[in-house]
Protein backbone atom coordinates (compact mmCIF):
# COMPACT_ATOMS: atom_id res chain seq x y z
CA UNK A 1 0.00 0.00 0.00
CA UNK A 2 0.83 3.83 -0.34
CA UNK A 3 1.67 5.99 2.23
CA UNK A 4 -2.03 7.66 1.98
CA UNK A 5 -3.52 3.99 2.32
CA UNK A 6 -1.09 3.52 5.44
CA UNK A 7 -2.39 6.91 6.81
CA UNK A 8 -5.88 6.22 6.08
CA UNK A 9 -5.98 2.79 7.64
CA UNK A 10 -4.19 4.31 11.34
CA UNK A 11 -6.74 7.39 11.13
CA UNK A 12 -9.36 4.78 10.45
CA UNK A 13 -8.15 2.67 13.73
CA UNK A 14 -7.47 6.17 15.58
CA UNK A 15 -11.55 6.65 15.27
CA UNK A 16 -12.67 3.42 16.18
CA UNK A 17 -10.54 3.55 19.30
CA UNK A 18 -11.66 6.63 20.26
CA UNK A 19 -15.23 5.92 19.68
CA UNK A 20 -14.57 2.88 21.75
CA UNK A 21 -13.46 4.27 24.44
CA UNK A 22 -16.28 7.02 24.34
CA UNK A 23 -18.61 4.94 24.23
CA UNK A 24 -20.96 5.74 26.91
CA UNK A 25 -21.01 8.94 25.60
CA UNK A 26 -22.00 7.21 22.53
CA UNK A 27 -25.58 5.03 23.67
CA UNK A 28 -26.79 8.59 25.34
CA UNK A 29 -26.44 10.31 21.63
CA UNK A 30 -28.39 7.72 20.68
CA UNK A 31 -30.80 7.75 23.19
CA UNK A 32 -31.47 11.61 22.53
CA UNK A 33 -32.19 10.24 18.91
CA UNK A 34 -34.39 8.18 20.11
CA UNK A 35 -35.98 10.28 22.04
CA UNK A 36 -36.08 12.68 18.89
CA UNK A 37 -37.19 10.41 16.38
CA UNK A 38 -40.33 9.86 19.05
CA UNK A 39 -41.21 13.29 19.25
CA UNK A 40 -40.47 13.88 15.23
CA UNK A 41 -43.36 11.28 14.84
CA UNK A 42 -45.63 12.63 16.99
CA UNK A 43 -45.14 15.83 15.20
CA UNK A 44 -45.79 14.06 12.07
CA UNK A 45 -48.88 12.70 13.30
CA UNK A 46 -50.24 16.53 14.53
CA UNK A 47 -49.27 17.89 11.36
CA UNK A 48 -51.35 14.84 9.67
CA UNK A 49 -54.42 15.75 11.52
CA UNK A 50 -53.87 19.04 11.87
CA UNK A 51 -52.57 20.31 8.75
CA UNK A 52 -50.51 22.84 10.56
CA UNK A 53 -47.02 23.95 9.95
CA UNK A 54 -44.09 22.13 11.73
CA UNK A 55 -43.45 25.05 14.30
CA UNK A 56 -46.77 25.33 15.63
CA UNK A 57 -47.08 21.16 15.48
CA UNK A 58 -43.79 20.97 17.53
CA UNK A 59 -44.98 23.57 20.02
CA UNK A 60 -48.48 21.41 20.51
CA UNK A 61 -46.76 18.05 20.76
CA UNK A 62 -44.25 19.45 23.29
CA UNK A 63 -47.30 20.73 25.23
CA UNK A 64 -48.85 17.17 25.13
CA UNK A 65 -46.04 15.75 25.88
CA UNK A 66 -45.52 18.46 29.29
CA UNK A 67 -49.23 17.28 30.10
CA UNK A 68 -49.05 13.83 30.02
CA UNK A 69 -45.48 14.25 32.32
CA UNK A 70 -47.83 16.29 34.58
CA UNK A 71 -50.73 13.78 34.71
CA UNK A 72 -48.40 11.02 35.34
CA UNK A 73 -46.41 12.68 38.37
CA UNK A 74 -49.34 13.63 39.80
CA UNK A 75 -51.83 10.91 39.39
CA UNK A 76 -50.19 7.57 38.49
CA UNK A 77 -46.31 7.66 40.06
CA UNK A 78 -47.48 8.23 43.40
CA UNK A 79 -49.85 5.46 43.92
CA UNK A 80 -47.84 3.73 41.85
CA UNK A 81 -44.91 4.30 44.10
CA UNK A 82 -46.18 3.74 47.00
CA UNK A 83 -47.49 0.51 45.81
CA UNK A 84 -43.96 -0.84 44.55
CA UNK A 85 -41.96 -0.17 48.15
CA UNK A 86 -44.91 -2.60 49.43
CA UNK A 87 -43.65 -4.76 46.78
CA UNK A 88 -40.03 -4.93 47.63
CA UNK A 89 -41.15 -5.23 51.10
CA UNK A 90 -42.96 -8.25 50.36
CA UNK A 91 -40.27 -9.83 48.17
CA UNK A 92 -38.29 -11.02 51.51
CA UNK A 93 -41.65 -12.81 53.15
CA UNK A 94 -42.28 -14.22 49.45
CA UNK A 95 -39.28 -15.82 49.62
CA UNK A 96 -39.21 -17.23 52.81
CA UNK A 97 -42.57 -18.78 51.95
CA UNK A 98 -41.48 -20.39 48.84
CA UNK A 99 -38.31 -22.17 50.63
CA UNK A 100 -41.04 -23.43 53.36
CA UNK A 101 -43.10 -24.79 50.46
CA UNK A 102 -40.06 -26.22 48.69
CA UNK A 103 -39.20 -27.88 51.82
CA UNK A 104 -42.56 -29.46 52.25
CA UNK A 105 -42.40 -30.84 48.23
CA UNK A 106 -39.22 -32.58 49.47
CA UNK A 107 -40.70 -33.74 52.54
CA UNK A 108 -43.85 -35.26 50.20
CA UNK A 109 -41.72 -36.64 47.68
CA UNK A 110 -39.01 -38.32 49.94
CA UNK A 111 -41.80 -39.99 51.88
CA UNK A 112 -43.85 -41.18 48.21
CA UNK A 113 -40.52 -42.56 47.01
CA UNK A 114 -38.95 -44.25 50.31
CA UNK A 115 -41.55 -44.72 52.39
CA UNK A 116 -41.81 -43.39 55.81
CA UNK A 117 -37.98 -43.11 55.73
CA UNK A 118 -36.18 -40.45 56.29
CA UNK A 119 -33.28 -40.51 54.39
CA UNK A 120 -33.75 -40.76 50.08
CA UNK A 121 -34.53 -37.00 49.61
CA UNK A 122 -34.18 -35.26 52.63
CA UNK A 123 -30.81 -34.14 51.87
CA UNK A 124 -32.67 -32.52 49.14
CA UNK A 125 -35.54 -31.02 51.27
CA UNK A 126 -32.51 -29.98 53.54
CA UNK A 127 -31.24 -27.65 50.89
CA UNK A 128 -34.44 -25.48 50.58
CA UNK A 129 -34.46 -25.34 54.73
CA UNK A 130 -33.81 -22.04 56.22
CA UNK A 131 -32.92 -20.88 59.38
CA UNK A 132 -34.20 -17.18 60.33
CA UNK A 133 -30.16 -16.28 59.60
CA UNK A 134 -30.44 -17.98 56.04
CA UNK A 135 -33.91 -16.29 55.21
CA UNK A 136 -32.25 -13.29 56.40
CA UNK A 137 -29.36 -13.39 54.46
CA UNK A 138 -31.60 -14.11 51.33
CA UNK A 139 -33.94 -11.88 51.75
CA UNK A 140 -31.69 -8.73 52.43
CA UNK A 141 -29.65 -10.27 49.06
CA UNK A 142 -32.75 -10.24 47.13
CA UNK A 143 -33.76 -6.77 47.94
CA UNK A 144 -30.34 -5.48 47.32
CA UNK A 145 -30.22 -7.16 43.95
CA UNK A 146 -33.35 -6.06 43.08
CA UNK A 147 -32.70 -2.47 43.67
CA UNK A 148 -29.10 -2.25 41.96
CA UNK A 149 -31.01 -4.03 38.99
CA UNK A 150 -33.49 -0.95 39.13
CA UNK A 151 -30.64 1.48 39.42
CA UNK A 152 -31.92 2.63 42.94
CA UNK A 153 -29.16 2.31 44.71
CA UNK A 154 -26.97 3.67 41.86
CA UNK A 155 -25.18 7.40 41.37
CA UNK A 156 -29.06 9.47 41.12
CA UNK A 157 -26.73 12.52 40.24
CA UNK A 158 -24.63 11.20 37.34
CA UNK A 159 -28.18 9.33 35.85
CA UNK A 160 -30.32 12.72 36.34
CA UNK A 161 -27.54 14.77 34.44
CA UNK A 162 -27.11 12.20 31.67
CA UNK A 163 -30.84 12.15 31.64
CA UNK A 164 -30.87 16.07 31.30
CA UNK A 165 -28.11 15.88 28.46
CA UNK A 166 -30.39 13.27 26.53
CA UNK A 167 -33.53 15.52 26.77
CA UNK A 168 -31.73 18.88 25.50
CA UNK A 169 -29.79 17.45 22.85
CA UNK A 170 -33.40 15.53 21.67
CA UNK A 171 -35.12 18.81 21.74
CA UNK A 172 -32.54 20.33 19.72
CA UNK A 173 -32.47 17.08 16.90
CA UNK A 174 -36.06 17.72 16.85
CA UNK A 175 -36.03 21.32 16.30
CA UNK A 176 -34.06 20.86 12.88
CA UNK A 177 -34.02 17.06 11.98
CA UNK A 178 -33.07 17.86 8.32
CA UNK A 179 -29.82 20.02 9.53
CA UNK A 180 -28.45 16.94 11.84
CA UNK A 181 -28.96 14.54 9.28
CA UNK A 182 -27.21 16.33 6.79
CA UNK A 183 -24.32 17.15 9.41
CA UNK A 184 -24.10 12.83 9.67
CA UNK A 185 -24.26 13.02 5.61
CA UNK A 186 -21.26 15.09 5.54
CA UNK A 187 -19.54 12.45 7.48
CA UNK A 188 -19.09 10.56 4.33
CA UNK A 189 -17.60 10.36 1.32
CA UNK A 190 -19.49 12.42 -1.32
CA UNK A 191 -20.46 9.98 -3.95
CA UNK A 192 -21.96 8.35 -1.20
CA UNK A 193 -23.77 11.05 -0.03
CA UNK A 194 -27.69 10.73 -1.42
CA UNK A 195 -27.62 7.12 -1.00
CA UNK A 196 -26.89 7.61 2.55
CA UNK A 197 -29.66 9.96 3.30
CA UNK A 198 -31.99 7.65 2.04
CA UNK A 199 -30.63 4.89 4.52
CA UNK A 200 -31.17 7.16 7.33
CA UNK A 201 -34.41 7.75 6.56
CA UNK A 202 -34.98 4.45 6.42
CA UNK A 203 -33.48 4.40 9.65
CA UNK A 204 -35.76 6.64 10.98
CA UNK A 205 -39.15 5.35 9.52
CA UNK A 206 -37.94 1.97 11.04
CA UNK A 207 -37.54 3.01 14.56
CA UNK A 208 -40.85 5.37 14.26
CA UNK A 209 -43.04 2.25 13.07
CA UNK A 210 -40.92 0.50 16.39
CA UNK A 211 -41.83 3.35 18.93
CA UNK A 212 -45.37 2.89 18.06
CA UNK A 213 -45.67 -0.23 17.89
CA UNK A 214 -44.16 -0.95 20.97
CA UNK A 215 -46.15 2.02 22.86
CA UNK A 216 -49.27 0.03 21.88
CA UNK A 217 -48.31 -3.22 22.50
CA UNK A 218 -47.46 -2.31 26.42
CA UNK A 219 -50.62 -0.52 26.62
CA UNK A 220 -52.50 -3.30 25.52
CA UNK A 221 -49.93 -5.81 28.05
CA UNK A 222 -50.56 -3.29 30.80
CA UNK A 223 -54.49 -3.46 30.37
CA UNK A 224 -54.49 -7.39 29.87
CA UNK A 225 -52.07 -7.73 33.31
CA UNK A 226 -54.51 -5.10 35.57
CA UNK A 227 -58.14 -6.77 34.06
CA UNK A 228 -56.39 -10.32 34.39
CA UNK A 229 -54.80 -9.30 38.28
CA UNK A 230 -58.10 -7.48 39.55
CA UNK A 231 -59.78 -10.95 38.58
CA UNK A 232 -57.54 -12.61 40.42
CA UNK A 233 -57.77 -11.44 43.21
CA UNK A 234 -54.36 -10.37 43.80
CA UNK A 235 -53.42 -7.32 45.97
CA UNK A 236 -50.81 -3.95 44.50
CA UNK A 237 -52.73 -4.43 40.77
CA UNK A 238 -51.81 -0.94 39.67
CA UNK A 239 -48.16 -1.59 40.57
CA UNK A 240 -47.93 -4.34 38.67
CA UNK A 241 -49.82 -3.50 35.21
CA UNK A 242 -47.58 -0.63 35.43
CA UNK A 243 -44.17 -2.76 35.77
CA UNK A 244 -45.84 -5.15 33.08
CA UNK A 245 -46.38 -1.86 30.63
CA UNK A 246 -42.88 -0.92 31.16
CA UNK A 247 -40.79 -3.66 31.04
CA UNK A 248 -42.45 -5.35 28.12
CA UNK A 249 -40.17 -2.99 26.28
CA UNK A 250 -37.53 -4.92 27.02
CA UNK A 251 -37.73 -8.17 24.89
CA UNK A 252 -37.15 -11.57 26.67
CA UNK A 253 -36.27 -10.33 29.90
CA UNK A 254 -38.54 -7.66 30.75
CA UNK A 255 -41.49 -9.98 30.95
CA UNK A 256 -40.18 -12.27 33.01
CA UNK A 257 -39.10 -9.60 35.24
CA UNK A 258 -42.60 -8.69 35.58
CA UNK A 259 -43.80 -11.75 36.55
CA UNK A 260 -41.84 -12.46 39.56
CA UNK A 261 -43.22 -8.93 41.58
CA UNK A 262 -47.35 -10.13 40.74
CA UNK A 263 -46.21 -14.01 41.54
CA UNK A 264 -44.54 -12.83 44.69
CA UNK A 265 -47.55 -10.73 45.88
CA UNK A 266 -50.41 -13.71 44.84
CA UNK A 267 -47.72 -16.51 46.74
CA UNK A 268 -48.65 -14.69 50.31
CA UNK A 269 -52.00 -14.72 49.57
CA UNK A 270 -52.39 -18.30 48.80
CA UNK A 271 -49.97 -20.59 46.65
CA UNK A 272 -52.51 -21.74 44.04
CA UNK A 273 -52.82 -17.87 43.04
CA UNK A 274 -49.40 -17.72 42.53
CA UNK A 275 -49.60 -20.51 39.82
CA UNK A 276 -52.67 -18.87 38.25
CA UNK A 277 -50.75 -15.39 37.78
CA UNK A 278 -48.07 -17.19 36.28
CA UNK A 279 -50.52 -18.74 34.12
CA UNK A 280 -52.11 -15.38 33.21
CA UNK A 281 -48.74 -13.88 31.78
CA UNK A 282 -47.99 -16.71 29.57
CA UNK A 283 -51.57 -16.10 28.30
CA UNK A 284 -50.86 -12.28 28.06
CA UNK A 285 -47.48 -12.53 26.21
CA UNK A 286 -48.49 -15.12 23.93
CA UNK A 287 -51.23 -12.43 23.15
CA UNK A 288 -48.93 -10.01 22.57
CA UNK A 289 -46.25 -11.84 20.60
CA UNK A 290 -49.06 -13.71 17.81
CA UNK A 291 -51.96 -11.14 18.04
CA UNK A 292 -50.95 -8.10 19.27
CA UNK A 293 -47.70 -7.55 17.55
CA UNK A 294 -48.30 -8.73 14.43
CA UNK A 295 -51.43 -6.16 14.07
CA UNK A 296 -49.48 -3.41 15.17
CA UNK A 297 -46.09 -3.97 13.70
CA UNK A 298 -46.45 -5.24 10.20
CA UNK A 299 -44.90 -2.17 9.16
CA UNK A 300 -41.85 -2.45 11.33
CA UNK A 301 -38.46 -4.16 10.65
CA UNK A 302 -39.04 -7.77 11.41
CA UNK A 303 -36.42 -8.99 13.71
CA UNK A 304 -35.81 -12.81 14.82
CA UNK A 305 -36.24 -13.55 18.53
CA UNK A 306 -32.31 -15.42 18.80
CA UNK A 307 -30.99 -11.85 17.08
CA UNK A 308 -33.02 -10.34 19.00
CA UNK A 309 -31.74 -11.79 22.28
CA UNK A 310 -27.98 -11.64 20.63
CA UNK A 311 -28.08 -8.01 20.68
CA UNK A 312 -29.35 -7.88 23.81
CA UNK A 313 -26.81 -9.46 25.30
CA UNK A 314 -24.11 -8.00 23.16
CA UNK A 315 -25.24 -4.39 23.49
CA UNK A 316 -25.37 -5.43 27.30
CA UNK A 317 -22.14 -6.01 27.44
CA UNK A 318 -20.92 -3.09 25.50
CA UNK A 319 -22.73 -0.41 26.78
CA UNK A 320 -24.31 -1.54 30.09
CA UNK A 321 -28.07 -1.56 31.60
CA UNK A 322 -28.53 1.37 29.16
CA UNK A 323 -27.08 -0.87 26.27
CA UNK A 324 -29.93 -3.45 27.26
CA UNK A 325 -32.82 -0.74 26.91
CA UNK A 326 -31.66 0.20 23.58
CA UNK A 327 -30.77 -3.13 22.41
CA UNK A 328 -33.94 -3.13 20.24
CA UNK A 329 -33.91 0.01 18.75
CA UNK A 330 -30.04 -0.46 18.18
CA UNK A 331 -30.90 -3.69 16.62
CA UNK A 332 -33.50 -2.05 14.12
CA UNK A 333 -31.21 0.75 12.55
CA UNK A 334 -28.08 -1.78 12.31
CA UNK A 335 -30.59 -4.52 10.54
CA UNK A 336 -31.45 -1.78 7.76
CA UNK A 337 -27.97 -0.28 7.96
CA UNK A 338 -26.73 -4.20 7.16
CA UNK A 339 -29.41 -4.37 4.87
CA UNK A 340 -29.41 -1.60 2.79
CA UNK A 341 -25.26 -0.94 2.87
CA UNK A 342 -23.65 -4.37 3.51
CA UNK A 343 -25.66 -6.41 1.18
CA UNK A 344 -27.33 -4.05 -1.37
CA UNK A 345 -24.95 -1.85 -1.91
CA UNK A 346 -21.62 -3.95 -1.32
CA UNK A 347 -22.46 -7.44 -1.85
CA UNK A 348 -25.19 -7.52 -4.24
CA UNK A 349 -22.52 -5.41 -6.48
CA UNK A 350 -20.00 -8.11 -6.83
CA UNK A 351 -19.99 -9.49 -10.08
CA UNK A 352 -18.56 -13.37 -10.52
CA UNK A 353 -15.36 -12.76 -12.30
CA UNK A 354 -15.21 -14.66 -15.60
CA UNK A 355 -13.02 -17.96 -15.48
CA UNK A 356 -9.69 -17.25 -17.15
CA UNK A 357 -8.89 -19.15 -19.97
CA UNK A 358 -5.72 -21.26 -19.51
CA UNK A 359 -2.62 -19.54 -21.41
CA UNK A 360 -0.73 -21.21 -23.53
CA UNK A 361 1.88 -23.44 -22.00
C-alpha cells in the first residue's frame, strides 16, 4: 500500500478507538435520537391531523407531551410508588414462603418414594431449609439485587444529568431534523452522499413504526395484566400492570421480570394464586407476541427472537443496563444499515469474475 492507504488505515483505527473508548457517551447520543425520532413522529402525526405547519405542530406536541409528564407525576407515580416499596417489602416474606413450600415438596416426595424413611430425599428437602439467619441473608440479598437491577441504589446525580443531556440534545435534533442529518451526511464520502440519506431515513421510519408499535403493544400488556390481576384477586394491581407496561419494552427479559413482583404478591396470599398469575402472563405474552404484535407492527423491521436476544446481550455487554434498553432500537437501525449498505450496496454489487482461460503453455 501507499503511504495515503497507510495513513488512512491508522486514522481509520485512531476513530474506532476513540469511539470505543467514548462509548458511553456514545448510547446517550443515541438515546437523545431516540428520544427525537419519538417526538419527530408525533409531530408528524399533529401535522397529519392538523394540517398545521411544523413550528406550531412541535410547540403542541411538546405541550402534550408536558401534560401527560404532569398527569403522570401527579396521578399515576405516586400510587404507583407507593405501591412498589410494598412490593419490595414483600419480596423477603415471598421468599421465605417459597423455601417453606419447597421444603414441604421434598418432605412429600421423599416420603412417596422411600416410604416413611427419612433418608432418600431429605438431603434434598434440607437444601431449601432455612434458618431465620439464612432467610435473612436471602432476603436482604434479594432486595439489594433487586434495587441495583433498578438502578436505585446507583449514582441518582450522574443518571439525572445524563438524563438532562439526553432531553436537551433531543429537543434540539427535533427542532431541525433535516440540519443533523445532513451534518451525519457530511460524514461521508461524497459519492456516497444521497444514497446515505436515504438509509437514514430508512433508519428513521424503522424506529418510528418501532416506537409505536411498541407504545401500543405495552398498553394493551398493561391493560391485559390489571383486568387479568383485579380478577384474580391479587393485591398492588396498579403496581404491577404498570411494571408489566414498562418492562415489556424490554424483549425476553422484561417480561419475566414482571412476573416475579405479581407471583410474589399472589404466593402470600395463597400458593394456588401464585400458579394462576403465572398462568395469566404466559396467556398475556403469547397475546402479545401472535396477536398483538403482528397487528401493530407489520410495518416495522421484522427482527428474529435469537438476534433479538444476541443483541441484547451484546449491546449489554458493550454499553451496560442502558445498552440493554436500547438493544432493540439499536438492533433495528443496524438490521437496515446491514441491509441496505452491507448487502445491497456492497455485496449484491460483486460481479462473478469470468473464469480465465488457460494460457498457452
Amino acid at each position: 500500500m501507499k503511504f495515503g492507504d497507510w495513513l488512512g488505515l491508522v486514522g481509520l483505527t485512531a476513530a474506532l478507538t476513540l469511539l470505543w473508548s467514548l462509548r458511553g457517551g456514545v448510547i446517550l447520543v443515541f438515546a437523545a435520537v431516540v428520544v427525537a425520532m419519538a417526538l419527530c413522529t408525533l409531530v408528524g402525526a399533529v401535522r397529519e391531523r392538523l394540517g398545521c405547519g411544523r413550528p406550531l405542530a412541535l410547540l403542541l406536541s411538546l405541550l402534550a407531551v408536558l401534560l401527560l409528564i404532569l398527569v403522570a407525576l401527579t396521578v399515576i407515580l405516586p400510587p404507583f410508588f407507593e405501591q412498589f416499596i410494598q412490593l419490595l417489602q414483600k419480596l423477603p416474606e415471598a421468599a421465605d414462603r417459597l423455601l417453606v413450600l419447597l421444603h414441604a415438596a421434598m418432605s412429600s416426595a421423599s416420603r412417596m418414594i422411600y416410604g416413611g424413611q427419612e433418608a432418600g430425599l431429605s438431603w434434598l428437602g434440607q437444601t431449601f431449609t432455612a434458618g431465620p439467619e439464612t432467610q435473612g441473608a436471602l432476603a436482604s440479598g434479594l432486595s439489594g439485587g433487586l434495587l441495583r437491577l433498578l438502578g436505585l441504589a446507583g449514582n441518582l446525580g450522574a443518571g439525572l444529568l445524563q438524563t438532562l443531556f439526553v432531553v436537551a440534545v433531543a429537543l434540539m435534533i427535533a427542532v431541525q431534523p433535516q440540519a443533523y442529518r445532513e451534518v451525519a451526511v457530511l460524514l461521508v464520502p461524497s459519492f456516497y452522499r444521497r444514497r446515505c440519506r436515504q438509509v437514514l431515513l430508512q433508519c428513521g421510519e424503522a424506529l418510528s413504526a418501532w416506537m409505536v408499535g411498541v407504545l401500543i403493544s405495552s398498553l394493551c400488556v398493561g391493560t391485559l395484566a390489571a383486568i387479568g390481576l383485579s380478577v384474580l384477586g391479587v393485591k398492588l394491581v396498579a403496581a404491577n400492570a404498570v411494571l408489566a407496561g414498562v418492562l415489556n419494552i424490554i424483549p425476553n427479559i422484561g417480561p419475566t421480570l414482571s412476573t416475579l413482583f405479581p407471583m410474589s404478591v399472589a404466593l402470600l396470599q395463597d400458593p394456588w394464586k401464585a400458579l394462576a398469575v403465572l398462568v395469566l402472563y404466559i396467556v398475556v405474552q403469547n397475546l402479545e407476541s401472535y396477536l398483538i404484535t403482528p397487528s401493530v407492527m407489520h410495518h416495522q423491521v421484522a427482527l428474529l427472537p435469537g438476534l433479538t436476544l444476541t443483541a441484547q446481550l451484546l449491546f449489554t455487554l458493550v454499553f451496560g443496563p442502558l445498552g440493554l434498553l436500547l438493544a432493540l432500537p439499536l438492533a433495528v437501525c443496524l438490521q437496515v444499515i446491514l441491509r441496505e449498505v452491507l448487502i445491497h450496496d456492497v455485496l449484491d454489487g460483486w460481479k462473478r469474475r469470468p473464469r480465465l482461460e488457460r494460457l498457452g503453455p
